[in-house]
PDB file of N, CA and C in Angstrom:
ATOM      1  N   UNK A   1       5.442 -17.728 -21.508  1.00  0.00           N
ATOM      2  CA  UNK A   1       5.389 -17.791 -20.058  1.00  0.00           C
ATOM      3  C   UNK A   1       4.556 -16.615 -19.547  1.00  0.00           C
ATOM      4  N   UNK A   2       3.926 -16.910 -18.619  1.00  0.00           N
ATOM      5  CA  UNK A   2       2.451 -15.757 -18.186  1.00  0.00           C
ATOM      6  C   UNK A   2       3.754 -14.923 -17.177  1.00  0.00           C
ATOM      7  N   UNK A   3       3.269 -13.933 -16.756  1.00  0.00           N
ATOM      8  CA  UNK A   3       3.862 -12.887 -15.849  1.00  0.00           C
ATOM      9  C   UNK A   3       3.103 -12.668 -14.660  1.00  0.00           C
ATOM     10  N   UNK A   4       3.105 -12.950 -13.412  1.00  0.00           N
ATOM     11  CA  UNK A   4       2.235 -12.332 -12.825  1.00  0.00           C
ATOM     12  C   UNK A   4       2.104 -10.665 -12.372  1.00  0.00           C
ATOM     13  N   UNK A   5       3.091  -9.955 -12.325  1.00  0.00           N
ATOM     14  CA  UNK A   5       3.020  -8.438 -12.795  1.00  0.00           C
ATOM     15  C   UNK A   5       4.015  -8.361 -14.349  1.00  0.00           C
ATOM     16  N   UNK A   6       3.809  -7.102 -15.014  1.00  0.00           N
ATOM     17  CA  UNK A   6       3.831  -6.734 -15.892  1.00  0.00           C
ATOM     18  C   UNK A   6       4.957  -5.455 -15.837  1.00  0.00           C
ATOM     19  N   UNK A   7       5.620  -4.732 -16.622  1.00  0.00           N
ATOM     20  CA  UNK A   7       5.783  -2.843 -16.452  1.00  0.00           C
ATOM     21  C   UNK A   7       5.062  -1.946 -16.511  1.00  0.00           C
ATOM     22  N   UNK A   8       4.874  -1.713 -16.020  1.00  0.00           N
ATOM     23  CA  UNK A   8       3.901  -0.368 -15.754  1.00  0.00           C
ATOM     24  C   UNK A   8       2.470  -0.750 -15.468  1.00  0.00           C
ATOM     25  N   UNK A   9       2.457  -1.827 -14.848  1.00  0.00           N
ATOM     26  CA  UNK A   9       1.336  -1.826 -13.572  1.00  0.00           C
ATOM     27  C   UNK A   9       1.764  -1.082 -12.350  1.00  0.00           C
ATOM     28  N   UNK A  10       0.456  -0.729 -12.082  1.00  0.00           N
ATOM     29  CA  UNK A  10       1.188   0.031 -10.443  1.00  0.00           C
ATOM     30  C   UNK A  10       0.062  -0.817  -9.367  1.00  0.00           C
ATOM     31  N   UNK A  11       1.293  -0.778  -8.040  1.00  0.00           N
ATOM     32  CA  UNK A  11       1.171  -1.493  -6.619  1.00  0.00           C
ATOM     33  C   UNK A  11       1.215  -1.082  -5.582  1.00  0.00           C
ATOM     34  N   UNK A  12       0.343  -1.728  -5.219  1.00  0.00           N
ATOM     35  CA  UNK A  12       0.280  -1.084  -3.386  1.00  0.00           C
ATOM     36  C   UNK A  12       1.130  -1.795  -2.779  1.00  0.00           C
ATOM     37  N   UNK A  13       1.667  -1.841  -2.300  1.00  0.00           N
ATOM     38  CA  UNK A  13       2.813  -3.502  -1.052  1.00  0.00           C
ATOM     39  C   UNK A  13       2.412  -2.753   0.166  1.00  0.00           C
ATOM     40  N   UNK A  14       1.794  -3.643   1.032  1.00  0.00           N
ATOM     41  CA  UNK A  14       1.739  -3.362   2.152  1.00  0.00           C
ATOM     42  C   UNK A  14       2.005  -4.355   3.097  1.00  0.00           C
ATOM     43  N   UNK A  15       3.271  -3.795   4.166  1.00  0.00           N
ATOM     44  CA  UNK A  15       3.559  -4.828   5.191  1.00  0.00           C
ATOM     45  C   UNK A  15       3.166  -5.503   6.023  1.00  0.00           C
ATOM     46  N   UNK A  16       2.719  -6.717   5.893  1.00  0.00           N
ATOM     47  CA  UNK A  16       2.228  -7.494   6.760  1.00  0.00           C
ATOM     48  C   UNK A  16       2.412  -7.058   8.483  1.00  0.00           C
ATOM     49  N   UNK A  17       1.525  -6.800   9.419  1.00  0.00           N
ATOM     50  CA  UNK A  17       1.467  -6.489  10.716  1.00  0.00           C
ATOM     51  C   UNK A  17       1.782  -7.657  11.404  1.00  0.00           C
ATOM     52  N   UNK A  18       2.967  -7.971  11.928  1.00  0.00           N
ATOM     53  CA  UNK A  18       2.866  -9.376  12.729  1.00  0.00           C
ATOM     54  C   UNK A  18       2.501  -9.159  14.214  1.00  0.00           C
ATOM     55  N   UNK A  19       2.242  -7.885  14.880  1.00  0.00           N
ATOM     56  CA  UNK A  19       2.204  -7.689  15.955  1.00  0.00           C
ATOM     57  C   UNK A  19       1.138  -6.498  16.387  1.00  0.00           C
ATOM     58  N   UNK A  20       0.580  -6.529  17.046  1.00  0.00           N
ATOM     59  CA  UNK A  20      -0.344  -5.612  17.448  1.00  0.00           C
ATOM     60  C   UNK A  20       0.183  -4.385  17.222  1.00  0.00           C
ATOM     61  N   UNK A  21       1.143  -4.356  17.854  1.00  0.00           N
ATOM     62  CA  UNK A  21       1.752  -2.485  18.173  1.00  0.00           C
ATOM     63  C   UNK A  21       2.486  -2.316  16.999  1.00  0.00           C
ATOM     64  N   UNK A  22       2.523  -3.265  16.074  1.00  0.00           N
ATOM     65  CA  UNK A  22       3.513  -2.922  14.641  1.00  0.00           C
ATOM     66  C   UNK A  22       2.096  -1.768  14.036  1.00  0.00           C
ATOM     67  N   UNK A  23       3.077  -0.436  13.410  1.00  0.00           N
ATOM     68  CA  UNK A  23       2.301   0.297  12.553  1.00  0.00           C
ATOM     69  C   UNK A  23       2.033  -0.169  11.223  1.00  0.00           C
ATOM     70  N   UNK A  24       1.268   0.395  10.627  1.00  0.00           N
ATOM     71  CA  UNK A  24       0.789   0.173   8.895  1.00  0.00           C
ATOM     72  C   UNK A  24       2.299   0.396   8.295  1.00  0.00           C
ATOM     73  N   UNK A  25       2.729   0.213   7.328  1.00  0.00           N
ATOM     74  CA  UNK A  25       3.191   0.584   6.472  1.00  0.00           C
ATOM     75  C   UNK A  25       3.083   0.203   4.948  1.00  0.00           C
ATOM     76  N   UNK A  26       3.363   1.270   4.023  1.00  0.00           N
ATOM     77  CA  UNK A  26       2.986   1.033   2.702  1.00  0.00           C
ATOM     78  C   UNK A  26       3.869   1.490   1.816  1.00  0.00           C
ATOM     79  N   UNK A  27       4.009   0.798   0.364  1.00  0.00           N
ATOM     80  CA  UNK A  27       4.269   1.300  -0.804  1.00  0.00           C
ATOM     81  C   UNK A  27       3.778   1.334  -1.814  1.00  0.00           C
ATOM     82  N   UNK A  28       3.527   2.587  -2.315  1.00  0.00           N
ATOM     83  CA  UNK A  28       3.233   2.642  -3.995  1.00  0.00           C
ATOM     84  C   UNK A  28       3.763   2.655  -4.612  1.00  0.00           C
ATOM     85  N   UNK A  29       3.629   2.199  -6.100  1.00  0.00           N
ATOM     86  CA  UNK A  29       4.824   2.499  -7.161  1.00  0.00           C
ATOM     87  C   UNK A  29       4.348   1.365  -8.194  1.00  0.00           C
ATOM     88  N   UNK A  30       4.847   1.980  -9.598  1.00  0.00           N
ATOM     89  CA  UNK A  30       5.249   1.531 -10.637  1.00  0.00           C
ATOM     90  C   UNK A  30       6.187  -0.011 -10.467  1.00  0.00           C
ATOM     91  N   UNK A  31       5.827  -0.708 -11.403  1.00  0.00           N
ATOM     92  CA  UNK A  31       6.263  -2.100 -11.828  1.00  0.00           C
ATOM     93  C   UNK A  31       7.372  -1.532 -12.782  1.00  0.00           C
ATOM     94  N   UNK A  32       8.769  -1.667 -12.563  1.00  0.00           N
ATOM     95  CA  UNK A  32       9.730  -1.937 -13.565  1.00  0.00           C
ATOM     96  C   UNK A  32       9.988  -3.159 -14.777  1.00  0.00           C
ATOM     97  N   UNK A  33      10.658  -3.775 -13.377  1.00  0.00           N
ATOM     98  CA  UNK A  33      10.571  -5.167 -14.202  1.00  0.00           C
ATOM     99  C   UNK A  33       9.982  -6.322 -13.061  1.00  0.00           C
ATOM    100  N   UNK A  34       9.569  -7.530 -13.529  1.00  0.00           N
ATOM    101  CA  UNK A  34       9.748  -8.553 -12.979  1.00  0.00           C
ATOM    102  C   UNK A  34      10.097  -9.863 -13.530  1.00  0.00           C
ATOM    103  N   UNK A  35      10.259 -10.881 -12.769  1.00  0.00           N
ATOM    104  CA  UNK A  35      10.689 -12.177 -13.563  1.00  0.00           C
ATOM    105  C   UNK A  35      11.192 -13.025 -11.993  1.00  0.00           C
ATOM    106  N   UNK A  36      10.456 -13.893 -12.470  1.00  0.00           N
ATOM    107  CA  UNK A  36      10.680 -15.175 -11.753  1.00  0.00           C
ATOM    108  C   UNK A  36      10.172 -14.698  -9.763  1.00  0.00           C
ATOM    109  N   UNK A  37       9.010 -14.346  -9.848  1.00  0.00           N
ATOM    110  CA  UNK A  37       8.735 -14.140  -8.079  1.00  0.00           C
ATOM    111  C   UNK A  37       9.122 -12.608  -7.645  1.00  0.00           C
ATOM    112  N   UNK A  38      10.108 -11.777  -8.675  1.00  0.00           N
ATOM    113  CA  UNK A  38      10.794 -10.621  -8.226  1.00  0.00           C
ATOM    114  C   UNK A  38      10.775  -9.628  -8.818  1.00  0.00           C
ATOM    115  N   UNK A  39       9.934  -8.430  -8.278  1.00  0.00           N
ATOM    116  CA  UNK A  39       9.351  -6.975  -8.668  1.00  0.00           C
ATOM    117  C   UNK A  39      10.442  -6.356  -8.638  1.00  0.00           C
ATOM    118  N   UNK A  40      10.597  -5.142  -9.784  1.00  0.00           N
ATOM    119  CA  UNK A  40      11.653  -4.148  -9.125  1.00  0.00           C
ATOM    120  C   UNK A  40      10.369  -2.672  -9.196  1.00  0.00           C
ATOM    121  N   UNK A  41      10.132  -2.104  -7.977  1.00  0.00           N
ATOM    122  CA  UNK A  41       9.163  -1.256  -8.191  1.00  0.00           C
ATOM    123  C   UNK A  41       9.795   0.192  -7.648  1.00  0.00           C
ATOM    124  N   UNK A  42       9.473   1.261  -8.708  1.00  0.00           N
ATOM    125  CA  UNK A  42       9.948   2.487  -8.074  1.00  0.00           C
ATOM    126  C   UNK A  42       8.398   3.492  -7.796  1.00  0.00           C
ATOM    127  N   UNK A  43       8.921   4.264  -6.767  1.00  0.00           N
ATOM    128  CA  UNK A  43       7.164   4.652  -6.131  1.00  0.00           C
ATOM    129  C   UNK A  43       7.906   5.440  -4.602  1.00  0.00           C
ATOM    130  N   UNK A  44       7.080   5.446  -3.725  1.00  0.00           N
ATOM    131  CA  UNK A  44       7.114   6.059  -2.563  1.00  0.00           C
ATOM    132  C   UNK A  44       6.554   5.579  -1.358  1.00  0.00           C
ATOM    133  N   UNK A  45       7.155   5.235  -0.082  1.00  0.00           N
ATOM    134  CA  UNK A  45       7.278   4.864   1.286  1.00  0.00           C
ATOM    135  C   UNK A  45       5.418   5.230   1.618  1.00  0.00           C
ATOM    136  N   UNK A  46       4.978   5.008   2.181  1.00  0.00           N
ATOM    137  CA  UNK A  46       3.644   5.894   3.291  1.00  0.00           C
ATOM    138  C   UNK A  46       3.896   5.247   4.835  1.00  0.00           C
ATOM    139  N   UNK A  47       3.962   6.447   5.291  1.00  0.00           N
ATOM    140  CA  UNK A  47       4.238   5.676   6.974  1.00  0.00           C
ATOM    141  C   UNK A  47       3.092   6.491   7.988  1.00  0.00           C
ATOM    142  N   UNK A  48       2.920   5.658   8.656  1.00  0.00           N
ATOM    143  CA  UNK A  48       2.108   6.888  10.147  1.00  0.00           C
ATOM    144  C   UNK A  48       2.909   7.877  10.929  1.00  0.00           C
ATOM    145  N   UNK A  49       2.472   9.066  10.911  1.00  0.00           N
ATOM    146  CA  UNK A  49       3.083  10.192  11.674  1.00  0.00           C
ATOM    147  C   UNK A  49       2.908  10.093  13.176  1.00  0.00           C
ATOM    148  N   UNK A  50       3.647  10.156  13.903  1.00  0.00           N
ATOM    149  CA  UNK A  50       3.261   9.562  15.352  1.00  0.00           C
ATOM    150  C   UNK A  50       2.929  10.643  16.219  1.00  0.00           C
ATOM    151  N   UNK A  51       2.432  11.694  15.937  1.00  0.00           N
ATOM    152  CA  UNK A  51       1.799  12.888  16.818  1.00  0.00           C
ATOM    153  C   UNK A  51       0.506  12.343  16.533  1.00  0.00           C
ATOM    154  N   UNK A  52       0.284  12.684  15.310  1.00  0.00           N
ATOM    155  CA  UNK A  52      -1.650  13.460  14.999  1.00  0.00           C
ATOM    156  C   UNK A  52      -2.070  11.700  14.069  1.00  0.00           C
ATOM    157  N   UNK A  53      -1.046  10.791  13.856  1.00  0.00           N
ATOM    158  CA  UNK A  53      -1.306   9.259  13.186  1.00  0.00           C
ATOM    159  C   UNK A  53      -1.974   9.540  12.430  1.00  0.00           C
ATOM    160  N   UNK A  54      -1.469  10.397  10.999  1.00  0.00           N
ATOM    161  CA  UNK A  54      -2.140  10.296   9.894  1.00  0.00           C
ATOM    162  C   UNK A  54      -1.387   9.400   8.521  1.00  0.00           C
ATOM    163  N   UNK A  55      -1.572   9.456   7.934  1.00  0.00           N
ATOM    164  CA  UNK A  55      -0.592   8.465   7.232  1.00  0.00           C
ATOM    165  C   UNK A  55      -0.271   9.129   5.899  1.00  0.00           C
ATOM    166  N   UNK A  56       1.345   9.510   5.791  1.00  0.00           N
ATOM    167  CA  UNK A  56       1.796  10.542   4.664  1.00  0.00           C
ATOM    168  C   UNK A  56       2.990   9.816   4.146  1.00  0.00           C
ATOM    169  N   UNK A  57       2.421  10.550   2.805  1.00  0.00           N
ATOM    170  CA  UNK A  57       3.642   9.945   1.454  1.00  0.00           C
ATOM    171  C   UNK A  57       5.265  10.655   1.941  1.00  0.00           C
ATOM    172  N   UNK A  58       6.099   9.845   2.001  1.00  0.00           N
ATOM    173  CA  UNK A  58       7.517  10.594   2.094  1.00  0.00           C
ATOM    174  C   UNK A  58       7.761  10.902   0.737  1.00  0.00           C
ATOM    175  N   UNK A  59       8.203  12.031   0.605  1.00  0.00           N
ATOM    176  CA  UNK A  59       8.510  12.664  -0.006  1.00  0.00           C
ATOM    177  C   UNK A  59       9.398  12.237  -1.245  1.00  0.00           C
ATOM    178  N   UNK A  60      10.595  11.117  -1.027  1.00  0.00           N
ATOM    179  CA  UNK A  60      11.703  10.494  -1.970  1.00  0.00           C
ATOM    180  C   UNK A  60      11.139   9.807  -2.643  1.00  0.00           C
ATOM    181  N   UNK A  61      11.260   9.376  -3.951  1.00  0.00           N
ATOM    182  CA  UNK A  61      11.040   8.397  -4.460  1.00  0.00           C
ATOM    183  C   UNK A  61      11.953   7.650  -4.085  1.00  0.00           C
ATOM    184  N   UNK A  62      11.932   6.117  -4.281  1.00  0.00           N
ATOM    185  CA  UNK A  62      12.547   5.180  -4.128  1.00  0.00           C
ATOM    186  C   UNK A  62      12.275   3.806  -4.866  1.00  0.00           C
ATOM    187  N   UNK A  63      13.635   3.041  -5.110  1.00  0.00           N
ATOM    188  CA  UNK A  63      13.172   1.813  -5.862  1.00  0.00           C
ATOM    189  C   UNK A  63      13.161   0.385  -5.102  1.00  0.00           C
ATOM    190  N   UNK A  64      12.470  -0.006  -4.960  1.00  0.00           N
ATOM    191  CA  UNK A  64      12.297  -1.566  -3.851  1.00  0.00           C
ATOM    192  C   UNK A  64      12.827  -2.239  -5.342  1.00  0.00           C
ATOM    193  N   UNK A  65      13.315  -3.231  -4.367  1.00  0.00           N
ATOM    194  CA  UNK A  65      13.133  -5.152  -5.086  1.00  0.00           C
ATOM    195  C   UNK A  65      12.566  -5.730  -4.296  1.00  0.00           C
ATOM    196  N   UNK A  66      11.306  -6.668  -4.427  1.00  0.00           N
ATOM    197  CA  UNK A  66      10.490  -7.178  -3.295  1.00  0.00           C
ATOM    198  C   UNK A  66      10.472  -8.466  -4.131  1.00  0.00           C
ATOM    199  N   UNK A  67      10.012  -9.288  -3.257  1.00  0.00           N
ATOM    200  CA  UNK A  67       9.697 -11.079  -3.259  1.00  0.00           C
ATOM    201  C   UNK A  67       8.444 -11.103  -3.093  1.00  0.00           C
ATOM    202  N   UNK A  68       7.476 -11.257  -4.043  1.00  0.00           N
ATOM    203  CA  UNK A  68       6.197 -11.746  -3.935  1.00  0.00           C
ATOM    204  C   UNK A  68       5.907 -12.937  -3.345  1.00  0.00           C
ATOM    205  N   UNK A  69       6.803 -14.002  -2.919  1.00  0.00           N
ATOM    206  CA  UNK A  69       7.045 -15.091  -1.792  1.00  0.00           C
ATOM    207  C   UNK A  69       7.082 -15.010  -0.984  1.00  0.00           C
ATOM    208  N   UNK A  70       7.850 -13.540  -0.402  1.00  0.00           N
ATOM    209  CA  UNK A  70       8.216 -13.773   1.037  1.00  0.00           C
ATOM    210  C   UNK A  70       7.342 -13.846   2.323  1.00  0.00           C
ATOM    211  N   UNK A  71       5.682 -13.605   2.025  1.00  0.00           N
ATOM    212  CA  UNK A  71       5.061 -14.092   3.032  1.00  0.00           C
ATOM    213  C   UNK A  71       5.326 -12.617   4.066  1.00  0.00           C
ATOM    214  N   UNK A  72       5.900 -11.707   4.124  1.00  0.00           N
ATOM    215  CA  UNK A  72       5.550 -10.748   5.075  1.00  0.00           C
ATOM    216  C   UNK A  72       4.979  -9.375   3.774  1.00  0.00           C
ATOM    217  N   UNK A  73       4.604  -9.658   2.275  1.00  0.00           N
ATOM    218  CA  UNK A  73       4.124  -8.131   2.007  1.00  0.00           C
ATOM    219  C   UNK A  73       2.856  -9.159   1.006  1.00  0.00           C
ATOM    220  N   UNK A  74       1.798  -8.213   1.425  1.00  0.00           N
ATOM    221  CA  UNK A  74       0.546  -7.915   1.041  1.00  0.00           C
ATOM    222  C   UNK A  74       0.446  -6.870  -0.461  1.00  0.00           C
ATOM    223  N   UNK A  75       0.308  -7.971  -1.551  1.00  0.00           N
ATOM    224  CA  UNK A  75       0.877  -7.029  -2.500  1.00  0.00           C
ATOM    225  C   UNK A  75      -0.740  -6.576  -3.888  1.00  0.00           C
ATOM    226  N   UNK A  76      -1.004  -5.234  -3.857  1.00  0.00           N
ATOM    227  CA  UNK A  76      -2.610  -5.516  -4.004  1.00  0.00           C
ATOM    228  C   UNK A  76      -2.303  -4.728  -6.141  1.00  0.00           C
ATOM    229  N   UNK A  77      -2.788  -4.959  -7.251  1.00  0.00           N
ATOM    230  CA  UNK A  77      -2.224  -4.381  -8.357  1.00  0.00           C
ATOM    231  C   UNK A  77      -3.695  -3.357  -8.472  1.00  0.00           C
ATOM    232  N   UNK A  78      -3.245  -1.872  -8.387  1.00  0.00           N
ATOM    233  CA  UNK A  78      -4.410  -0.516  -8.497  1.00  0.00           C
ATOM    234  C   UNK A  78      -4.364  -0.583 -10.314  1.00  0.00           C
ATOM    235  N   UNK A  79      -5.520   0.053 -10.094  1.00  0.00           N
ATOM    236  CA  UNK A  79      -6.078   0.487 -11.813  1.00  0.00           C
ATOM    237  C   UNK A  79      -4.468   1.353 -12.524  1.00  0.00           C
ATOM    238  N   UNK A  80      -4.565   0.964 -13.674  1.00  0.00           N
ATOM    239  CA  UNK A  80      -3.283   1.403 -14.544  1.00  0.00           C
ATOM    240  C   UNK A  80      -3.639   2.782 -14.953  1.00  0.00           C
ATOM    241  N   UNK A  81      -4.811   3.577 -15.049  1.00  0.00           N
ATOM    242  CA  UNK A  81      -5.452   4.535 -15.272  1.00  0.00           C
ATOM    243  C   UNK A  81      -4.995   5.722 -14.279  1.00  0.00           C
ATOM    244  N   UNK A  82      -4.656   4.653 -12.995  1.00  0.00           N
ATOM    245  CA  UNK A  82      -4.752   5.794 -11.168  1.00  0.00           C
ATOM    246  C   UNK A  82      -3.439   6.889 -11.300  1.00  0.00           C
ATOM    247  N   UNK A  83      -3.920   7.694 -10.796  1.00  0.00           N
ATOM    248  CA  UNK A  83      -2.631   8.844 -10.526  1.00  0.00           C
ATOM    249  C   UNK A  83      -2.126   8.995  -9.678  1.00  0.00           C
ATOM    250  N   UNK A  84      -0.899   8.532  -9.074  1.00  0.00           N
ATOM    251  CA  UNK A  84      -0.099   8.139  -7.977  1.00  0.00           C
ATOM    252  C   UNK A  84      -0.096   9.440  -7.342  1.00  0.00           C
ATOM    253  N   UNK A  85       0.221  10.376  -8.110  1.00  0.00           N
ATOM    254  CA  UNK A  85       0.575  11.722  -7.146  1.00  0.00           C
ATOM    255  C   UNK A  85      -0.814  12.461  -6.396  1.00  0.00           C
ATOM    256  N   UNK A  86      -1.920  11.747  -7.000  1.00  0.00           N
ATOM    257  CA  UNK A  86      -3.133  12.067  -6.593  1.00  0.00           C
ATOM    258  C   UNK A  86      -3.844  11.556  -5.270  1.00  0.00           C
ATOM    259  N   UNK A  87      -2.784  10.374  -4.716  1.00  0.00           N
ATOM    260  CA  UNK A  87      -3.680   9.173  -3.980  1.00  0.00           C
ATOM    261  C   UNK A  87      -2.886  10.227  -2.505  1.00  0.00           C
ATOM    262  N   UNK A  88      -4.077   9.763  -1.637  1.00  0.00           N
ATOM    263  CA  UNK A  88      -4.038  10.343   0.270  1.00  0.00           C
ATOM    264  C   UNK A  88      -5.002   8.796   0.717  1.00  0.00           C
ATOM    265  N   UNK A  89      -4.200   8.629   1.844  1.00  0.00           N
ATOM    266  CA  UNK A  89      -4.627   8.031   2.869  1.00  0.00           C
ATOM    267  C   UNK A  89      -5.753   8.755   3.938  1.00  0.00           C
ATOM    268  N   UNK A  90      -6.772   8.148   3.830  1.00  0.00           N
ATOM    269  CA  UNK A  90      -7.157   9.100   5.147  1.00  0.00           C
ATOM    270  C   UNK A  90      -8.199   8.514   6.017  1.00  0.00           C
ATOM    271  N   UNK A  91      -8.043   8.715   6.840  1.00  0.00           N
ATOM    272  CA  UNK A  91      -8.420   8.019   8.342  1.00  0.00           C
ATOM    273  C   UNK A  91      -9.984   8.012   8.329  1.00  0.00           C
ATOM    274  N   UNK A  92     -10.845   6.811   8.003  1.00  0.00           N
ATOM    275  CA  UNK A  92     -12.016   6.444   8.213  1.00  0.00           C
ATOM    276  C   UNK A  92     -12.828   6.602   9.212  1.00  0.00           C
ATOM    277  N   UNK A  93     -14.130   6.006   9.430  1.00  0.00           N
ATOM    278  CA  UNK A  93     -14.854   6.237  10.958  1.00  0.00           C
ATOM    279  C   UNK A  93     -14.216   4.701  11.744  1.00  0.00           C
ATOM    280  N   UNK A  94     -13.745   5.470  12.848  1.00  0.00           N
ATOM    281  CA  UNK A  94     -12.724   4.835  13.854  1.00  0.00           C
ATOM    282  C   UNK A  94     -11.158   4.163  12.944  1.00  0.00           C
ATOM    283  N   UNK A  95     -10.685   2.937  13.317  1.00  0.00           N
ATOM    284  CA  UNK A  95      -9.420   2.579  12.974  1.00  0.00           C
ATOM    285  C   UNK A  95      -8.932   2.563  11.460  1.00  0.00           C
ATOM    286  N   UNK A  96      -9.856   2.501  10.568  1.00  0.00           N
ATOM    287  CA  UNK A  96      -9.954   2.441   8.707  1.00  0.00           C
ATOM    288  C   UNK A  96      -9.203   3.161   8.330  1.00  0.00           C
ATOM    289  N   UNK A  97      -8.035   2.566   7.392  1.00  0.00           N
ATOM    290  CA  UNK A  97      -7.306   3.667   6.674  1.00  0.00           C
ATOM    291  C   UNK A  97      -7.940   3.339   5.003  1.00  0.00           C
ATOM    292  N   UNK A  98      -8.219   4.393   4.537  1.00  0.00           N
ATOM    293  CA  UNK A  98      -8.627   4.642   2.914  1.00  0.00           C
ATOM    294  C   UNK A  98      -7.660   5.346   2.138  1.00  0.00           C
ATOM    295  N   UNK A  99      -7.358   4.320   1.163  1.00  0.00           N
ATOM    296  CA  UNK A  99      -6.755   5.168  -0.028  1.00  0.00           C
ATOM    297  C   UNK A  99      -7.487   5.617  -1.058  1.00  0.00           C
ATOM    298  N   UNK A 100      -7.663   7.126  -1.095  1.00  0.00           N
ATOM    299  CA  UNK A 100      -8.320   7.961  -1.859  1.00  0.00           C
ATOM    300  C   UNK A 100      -7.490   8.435  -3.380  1.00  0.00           C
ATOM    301  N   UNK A 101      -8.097   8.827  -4.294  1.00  0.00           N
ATOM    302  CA  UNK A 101      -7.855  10.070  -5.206  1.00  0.00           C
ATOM    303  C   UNK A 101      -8.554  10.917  -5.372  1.00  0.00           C
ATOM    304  N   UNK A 102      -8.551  11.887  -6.073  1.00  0.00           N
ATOM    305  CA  UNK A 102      -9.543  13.026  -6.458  1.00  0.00           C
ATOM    306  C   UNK A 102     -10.479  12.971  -7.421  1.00  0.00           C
ATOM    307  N   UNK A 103     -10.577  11.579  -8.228  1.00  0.00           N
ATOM    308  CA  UNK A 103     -11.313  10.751  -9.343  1.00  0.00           C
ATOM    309  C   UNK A 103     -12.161   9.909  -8.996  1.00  0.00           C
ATOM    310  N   UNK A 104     -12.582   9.855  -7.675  1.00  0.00           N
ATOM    311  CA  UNK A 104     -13.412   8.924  -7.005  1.00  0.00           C
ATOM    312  C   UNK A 104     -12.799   6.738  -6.998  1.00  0.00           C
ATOM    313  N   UNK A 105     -11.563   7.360  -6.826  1.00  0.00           N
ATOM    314  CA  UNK A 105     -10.717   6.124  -6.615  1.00  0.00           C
ATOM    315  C   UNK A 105     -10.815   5.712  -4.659  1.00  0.00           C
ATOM    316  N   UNK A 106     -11.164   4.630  -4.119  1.00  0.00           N
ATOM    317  CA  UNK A 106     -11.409   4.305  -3.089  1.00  0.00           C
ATOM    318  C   UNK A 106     -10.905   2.373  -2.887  1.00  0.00           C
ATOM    319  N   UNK A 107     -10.098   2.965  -1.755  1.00  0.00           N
ATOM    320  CA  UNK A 107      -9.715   1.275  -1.430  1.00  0.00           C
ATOM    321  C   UNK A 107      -9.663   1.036  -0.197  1.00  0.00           C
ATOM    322  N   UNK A 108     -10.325   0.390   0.729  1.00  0.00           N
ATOM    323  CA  UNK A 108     -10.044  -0.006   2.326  1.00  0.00           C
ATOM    324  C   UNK A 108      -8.825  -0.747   2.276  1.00  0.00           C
ATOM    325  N   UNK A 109      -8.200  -0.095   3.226  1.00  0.00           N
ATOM    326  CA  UNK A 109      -6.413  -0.506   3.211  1.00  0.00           C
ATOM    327  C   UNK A 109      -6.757  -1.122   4.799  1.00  0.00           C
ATOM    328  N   UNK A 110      -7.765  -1.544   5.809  1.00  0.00           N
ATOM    329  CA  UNK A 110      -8.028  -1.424   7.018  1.00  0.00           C
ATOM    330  C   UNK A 110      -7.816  -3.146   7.349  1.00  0.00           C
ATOM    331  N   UNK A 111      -6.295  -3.794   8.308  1.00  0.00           N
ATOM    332  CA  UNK A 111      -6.152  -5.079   7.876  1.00  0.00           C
ATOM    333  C   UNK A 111      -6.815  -5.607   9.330  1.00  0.00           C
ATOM    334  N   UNK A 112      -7.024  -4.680   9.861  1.00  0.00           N
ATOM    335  CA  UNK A 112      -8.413  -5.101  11.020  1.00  0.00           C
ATOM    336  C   UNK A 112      -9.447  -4.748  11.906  1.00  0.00           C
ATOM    337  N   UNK A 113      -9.804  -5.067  12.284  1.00  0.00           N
ATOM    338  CA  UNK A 113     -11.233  -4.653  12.403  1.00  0.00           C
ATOM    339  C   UNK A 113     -11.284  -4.689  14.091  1.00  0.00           C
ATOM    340  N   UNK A 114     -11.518  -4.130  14.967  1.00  0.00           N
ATOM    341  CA  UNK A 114     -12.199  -4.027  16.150  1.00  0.00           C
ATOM    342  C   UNK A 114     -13.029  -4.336  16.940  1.00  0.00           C
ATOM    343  N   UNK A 115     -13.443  -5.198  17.410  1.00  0.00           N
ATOM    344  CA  UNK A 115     -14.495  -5.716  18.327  1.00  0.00           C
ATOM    345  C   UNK A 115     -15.250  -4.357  18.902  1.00  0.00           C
ATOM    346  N   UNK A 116     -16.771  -4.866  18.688  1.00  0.00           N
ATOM    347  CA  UNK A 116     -17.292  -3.553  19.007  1.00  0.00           C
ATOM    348  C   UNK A 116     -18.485  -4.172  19.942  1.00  0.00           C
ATOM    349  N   UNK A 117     -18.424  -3.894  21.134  1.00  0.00           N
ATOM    350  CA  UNK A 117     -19.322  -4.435  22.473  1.00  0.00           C
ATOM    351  C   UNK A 117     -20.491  -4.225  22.289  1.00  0.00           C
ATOM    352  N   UNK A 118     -21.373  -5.215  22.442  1.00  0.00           N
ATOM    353  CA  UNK A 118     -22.650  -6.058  22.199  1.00  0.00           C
ATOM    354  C   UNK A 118     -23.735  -5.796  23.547  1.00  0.00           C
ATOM    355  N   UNK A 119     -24.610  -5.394  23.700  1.00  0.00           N
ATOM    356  CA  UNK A 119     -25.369  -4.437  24.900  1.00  0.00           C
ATOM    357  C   UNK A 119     -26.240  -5.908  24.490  1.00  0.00           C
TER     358      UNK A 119
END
């Protein structure tokens, strides 16, 4: 039987925005186990800071169980090579959030785009 994740792949999950004013949110982390539609992934929260809206790792680790079904998470599998403790979010030219490392690791995390007025 094929797997569609594995252990020790690592994942981005990022929450589907159903609403304009809903913020980004994200998780990284390691693949435990899965089987049958259901990740158990341990990793760390990223949320927007609501002063200066930059987007930072909380600090806890934590372990999700997520549903690759459920239709509200965006679930993307990063290079097995990447160094989790290495990766920053950081704020592009205008709305773009990028997930960086220090290895020249780069991913547009940006789930939309802006209308930009036409002269």
């Amino acid at each position: 039987m094929d797997m569609i994740l594995s252990p020790g792949e690592l994942v981005l999950i990022s929450h589907r925005r159903l609403f304009s004013e809903d913020v980004p949110r994200f998780f990284i982390g390691e693949v435990e186990a899965y089987s049958a539609g259901i990740a158990r992934v341990t990793g760390h929260s990223w949320l927007r800071e609501a002063v200066r809206g930059d987007i930072q790792r909380k600090p806890d680790r934590r372990t999700k169980i997520v549903s690759l079904a459920s239709g509200a998470l965006l679930i993307y599998v990063l290079p097995r090579d990447l160094n989790l403790g290495a990766l920053q979010m950081r704020q592009g030219k205008g709305q773009e959030v990028v997930l960086v490392d220090d290895a020249g690791f780069e991913m547009d995390l940006t789930d939309r785009r802006h209308a930009v007025a036409r002269l």
